[in-house]
Protein backbone atom coordinates (compact mmCIF):
# COMPACT_ATOMS: atom_id res chain seq x y z
CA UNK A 1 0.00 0.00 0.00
CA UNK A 2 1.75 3.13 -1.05
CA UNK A 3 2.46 5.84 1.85
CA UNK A 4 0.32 8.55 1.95
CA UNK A 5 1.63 11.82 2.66
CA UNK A 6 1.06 13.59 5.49
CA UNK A 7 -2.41 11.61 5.58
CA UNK A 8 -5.84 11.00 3.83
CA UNK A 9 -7.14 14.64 4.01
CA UNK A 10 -6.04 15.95 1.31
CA UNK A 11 -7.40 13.25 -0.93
CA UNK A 12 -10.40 13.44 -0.02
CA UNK A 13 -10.83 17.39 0.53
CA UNK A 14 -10.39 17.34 -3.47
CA UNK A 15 -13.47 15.27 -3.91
CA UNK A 16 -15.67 17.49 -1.42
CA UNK A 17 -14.79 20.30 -3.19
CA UNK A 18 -15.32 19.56 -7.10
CA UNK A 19 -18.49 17.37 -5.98
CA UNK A 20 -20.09 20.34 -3.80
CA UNK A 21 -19.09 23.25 -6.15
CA UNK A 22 -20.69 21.28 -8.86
CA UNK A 23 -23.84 20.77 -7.31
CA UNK A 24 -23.86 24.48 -6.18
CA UNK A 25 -23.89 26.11 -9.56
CA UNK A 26 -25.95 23.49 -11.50
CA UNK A 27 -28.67 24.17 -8.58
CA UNK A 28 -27.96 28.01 -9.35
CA UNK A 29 -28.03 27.11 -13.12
CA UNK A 30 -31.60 25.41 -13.79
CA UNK A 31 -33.76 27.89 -12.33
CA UNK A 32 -32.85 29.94 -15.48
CA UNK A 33 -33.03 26.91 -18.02
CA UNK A 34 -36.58 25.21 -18.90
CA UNK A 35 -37.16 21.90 -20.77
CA UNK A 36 -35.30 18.32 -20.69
CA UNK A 37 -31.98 19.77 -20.24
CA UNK A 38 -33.49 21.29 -16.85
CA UNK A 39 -34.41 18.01 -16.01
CA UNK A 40 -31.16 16.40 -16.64
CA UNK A 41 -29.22 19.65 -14.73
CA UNK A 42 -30.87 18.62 -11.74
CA UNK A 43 -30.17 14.81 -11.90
CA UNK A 44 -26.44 15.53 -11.79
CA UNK A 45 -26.75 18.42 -9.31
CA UNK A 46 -28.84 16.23 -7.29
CA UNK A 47 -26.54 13.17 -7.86
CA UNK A 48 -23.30 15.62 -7.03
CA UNK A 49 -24.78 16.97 -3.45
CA UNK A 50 -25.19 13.41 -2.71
CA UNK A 51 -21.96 11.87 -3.21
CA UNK A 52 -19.88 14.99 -2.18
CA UNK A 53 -21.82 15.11 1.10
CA UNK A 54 -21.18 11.37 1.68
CA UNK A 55 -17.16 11.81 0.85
CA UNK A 56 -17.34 15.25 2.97
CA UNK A 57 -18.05 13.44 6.42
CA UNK A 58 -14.99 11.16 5.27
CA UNK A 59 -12.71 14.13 4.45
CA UNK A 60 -14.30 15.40 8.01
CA UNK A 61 -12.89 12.34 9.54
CA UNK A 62 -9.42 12.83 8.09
CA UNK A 63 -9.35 16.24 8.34
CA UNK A 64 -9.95 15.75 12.23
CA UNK A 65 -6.69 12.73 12.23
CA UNK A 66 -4.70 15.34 10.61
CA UNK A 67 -5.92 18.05 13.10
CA UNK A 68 -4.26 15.92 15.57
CA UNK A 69 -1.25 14.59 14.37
CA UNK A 70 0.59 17.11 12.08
CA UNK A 71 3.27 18.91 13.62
CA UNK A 72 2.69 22.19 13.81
CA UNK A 73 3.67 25.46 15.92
CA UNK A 74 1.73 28.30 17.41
CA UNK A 75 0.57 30.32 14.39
CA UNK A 76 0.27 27.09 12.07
CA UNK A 77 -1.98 25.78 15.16
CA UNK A 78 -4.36 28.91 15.11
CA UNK A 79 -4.27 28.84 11.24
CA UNK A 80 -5.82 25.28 11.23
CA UNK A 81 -7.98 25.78 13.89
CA UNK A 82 -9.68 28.22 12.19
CA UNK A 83 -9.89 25.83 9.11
CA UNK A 84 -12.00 23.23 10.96
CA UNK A 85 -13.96 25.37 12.78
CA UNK A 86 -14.77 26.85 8.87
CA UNK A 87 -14.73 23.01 7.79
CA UNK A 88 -17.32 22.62 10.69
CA UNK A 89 -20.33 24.28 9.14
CA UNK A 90 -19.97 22.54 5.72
CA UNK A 91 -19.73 18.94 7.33
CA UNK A 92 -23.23 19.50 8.76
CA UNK A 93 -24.81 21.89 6.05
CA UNK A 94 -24.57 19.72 3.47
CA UNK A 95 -25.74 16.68 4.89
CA UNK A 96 -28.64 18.05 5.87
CA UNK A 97 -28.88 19.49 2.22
CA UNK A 98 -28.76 16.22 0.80
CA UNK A 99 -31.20 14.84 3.24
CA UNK A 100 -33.55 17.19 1.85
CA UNK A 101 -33.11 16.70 -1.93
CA UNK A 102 -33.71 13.22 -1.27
CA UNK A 103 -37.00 13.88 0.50
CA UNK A 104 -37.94 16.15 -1.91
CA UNK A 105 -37.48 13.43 -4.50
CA UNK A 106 -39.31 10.50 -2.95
CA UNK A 107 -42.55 12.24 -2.28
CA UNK A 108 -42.02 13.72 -5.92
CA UNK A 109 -41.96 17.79 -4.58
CA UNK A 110 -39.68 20.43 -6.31
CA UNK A 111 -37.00 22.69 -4.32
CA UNK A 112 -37.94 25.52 -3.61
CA UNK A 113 -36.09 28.91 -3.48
CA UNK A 114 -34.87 28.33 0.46
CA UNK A 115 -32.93 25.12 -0.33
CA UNK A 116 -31.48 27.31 -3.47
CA UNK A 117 -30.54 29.91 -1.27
CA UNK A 118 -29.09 27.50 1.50
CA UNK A 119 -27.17 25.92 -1.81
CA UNK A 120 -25.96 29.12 -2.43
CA UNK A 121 -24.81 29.94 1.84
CA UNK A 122 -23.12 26.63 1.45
CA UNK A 123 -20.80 27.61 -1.31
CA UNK A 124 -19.86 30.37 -0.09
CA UNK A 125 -18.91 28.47 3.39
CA UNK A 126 -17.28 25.57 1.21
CA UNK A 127 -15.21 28.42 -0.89
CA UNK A 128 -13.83 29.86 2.60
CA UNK A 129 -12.70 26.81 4.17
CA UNK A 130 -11.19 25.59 1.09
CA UNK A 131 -8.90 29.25 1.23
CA UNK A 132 -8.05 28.39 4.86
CA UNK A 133 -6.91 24.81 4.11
CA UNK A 134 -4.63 26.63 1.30
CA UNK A 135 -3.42 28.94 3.76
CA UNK A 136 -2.63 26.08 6.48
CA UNK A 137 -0.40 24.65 3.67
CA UNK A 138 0.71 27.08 1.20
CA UNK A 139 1.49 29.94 3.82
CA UNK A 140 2.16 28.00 7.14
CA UNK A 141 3.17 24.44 5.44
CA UNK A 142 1.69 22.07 7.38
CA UNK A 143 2.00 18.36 6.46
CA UNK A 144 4.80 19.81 4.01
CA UNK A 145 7.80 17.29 4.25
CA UNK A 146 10.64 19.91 2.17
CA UNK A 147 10.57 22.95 0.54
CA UNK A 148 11.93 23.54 -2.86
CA UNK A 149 15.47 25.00 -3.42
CA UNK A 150 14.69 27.61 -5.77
CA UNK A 151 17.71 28.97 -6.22
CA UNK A 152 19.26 25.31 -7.76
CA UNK A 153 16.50 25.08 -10.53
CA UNK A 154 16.92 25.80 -13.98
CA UNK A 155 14.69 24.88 -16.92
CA UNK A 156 16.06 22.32 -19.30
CA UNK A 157 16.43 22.87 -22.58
CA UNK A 158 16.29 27.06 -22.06
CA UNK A 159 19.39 29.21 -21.50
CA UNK A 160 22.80 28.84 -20.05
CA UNK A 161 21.18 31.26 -17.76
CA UNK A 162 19.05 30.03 -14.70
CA UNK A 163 16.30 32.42 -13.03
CA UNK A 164 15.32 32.76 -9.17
CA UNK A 165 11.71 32.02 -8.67
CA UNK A 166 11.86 33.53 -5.40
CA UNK A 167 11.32 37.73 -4.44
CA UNK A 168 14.22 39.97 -4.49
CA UNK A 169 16.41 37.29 -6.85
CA UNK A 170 19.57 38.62 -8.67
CA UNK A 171 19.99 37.05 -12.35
CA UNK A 172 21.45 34.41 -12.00
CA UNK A 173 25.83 33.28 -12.92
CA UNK A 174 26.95 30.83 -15.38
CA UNK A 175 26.86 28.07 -12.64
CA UNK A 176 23.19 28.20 -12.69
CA UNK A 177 22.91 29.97 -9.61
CA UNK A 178 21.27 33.02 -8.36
CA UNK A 179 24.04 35.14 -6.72
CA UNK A 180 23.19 37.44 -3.98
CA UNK A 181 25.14 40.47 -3.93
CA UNK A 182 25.51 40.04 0.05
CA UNK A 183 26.66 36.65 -0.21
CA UNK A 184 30.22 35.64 -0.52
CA UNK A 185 29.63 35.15 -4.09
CA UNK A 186 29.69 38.61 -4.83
CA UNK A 187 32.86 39.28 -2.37
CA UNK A 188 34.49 36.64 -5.37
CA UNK A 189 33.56 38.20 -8.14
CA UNK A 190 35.24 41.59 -6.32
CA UNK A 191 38.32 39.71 -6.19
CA UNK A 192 38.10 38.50 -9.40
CA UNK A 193 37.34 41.89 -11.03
CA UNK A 194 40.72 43.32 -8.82
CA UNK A 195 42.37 40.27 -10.25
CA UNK A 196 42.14 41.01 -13.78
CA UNK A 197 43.23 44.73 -12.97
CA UNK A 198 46.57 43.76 -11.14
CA UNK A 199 47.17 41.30 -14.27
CA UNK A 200 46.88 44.74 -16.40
CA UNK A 201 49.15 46.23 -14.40
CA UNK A 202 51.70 43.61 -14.82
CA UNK A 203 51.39 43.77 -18.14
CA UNK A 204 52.17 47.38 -18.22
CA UNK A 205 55.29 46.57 -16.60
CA UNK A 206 56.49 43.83 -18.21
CA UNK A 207 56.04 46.30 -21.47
CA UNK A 208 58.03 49.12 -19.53
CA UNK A 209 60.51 46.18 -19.20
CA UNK A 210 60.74 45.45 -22.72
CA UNK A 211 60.83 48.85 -23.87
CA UNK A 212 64.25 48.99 -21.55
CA UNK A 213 65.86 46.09 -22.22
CA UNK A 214 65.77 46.95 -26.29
CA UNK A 215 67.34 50.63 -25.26
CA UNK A 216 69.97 49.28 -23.79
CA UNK A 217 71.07 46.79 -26.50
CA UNK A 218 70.76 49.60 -29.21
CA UNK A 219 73.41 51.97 -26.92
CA UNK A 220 75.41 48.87 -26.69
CA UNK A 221 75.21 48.39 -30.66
CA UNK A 222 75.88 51.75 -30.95
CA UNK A 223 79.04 51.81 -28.59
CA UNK A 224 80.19 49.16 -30.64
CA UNK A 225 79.89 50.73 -33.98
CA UNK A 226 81.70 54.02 -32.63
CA UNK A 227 84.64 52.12 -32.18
């Protein structure tokens, strides 16, 4: 059985989602279509509200194991506290929800505009926990094992050149790596630069050099030839 990692949650929380927005919007959709496709809109919505409030209490179940076992500190803790307690009204809306449709469907009654509305209250709670649990990972990185090293990747196939995906990057060196201008790096690249200038300078001499040695064996030719 292949690990999963950090748990369950986030497997199902994906299903809950796309299930429950679905059913949202085609319940929000058919009161402004007429006909057989109205009638087929509401199958699926139906049919979506009750399998993504049957995986929800699942995901609630998971959700509540990671709750308890991912390592976390003080401001990740408060962060995913507020995520449940979000999390919270959607496990028992949306039950309840379904419940109804499928009352509403075995004694053969429409929905009216309050279970639209409720529908509606429910997406918007479902769209607000879903932005918490992105914040609990993406910002606070809970049940993250690593993050990336930005600063080693480079595109294959693209320039000798990498790029920094991260704020404040410099452009990155031949090696493929973004150079801070604080980091020793740079202090090498001074050297390197006062290198090449002291190597001028030698050159300069070693042409003042030249430029003596060839007077002196033309005065010595010339003492020669005088006597």
């Amino acid at each position: 059985m292949p690990e999963i990692i950090p748990n369950w949650h986030p497997i199902f929380v994906h299903f809950t989602v796309a299930l429950l927005s679905l059913s949202v919007i085609l319940f929000l959709v058919v009161n402004f279509i007429s006909g057989s496709l109205r009638e087929q809109w509401l199958i699926v919505a139906r049919w979506s509200l009750w399998f993504g409030a049957g995986i929800t209490l699942l995901t609630g179940l998971a959700g509540l194991d990671a709750y308890n076992t991912v390592a976390h500190d003080t401001p990740s803790h408060e962060a995913m506290t507020e995520h449940r307690n979000w999390a919270i009204t959607v496990i028992i809306l949306f039950p309840l929800l379904a419940v109804w449709a499928a009352s509403s469907v075995r004694s053969g009654k429409s929905l009216g505009k309050g279970f639209v509305a409720l529908m509606l209250v429910g997406g918007l709670l479902l769209l607000s926990t879903a932005w918490h649990g992105g914040e609990v990972v993406y910002r606070y990185g809970l049940g993250v094992m690593s993050l990336p090293n930005v600063d080693s990747h480079q595109h294959p196939g693209g320039d000798s050149q990498a790029h920094g995906h991260g704020d404040g990057a410099t452009p990155a060196g031949e090696n493929g790596h973004a150079h801070d201008p604080g980091t020793d790096d740079g202090h090498e690249h001074a050297h390197d630069a006062g290198d090449r200038e002291m190597d001028d300078s030698m050159m300069d001499f070693s042409g003042m050099d030249e430029g003596l040695e060839e007077g002196s064996t033309a005065h010595s030719n010339t003492g020669d030839h005088a006597h």
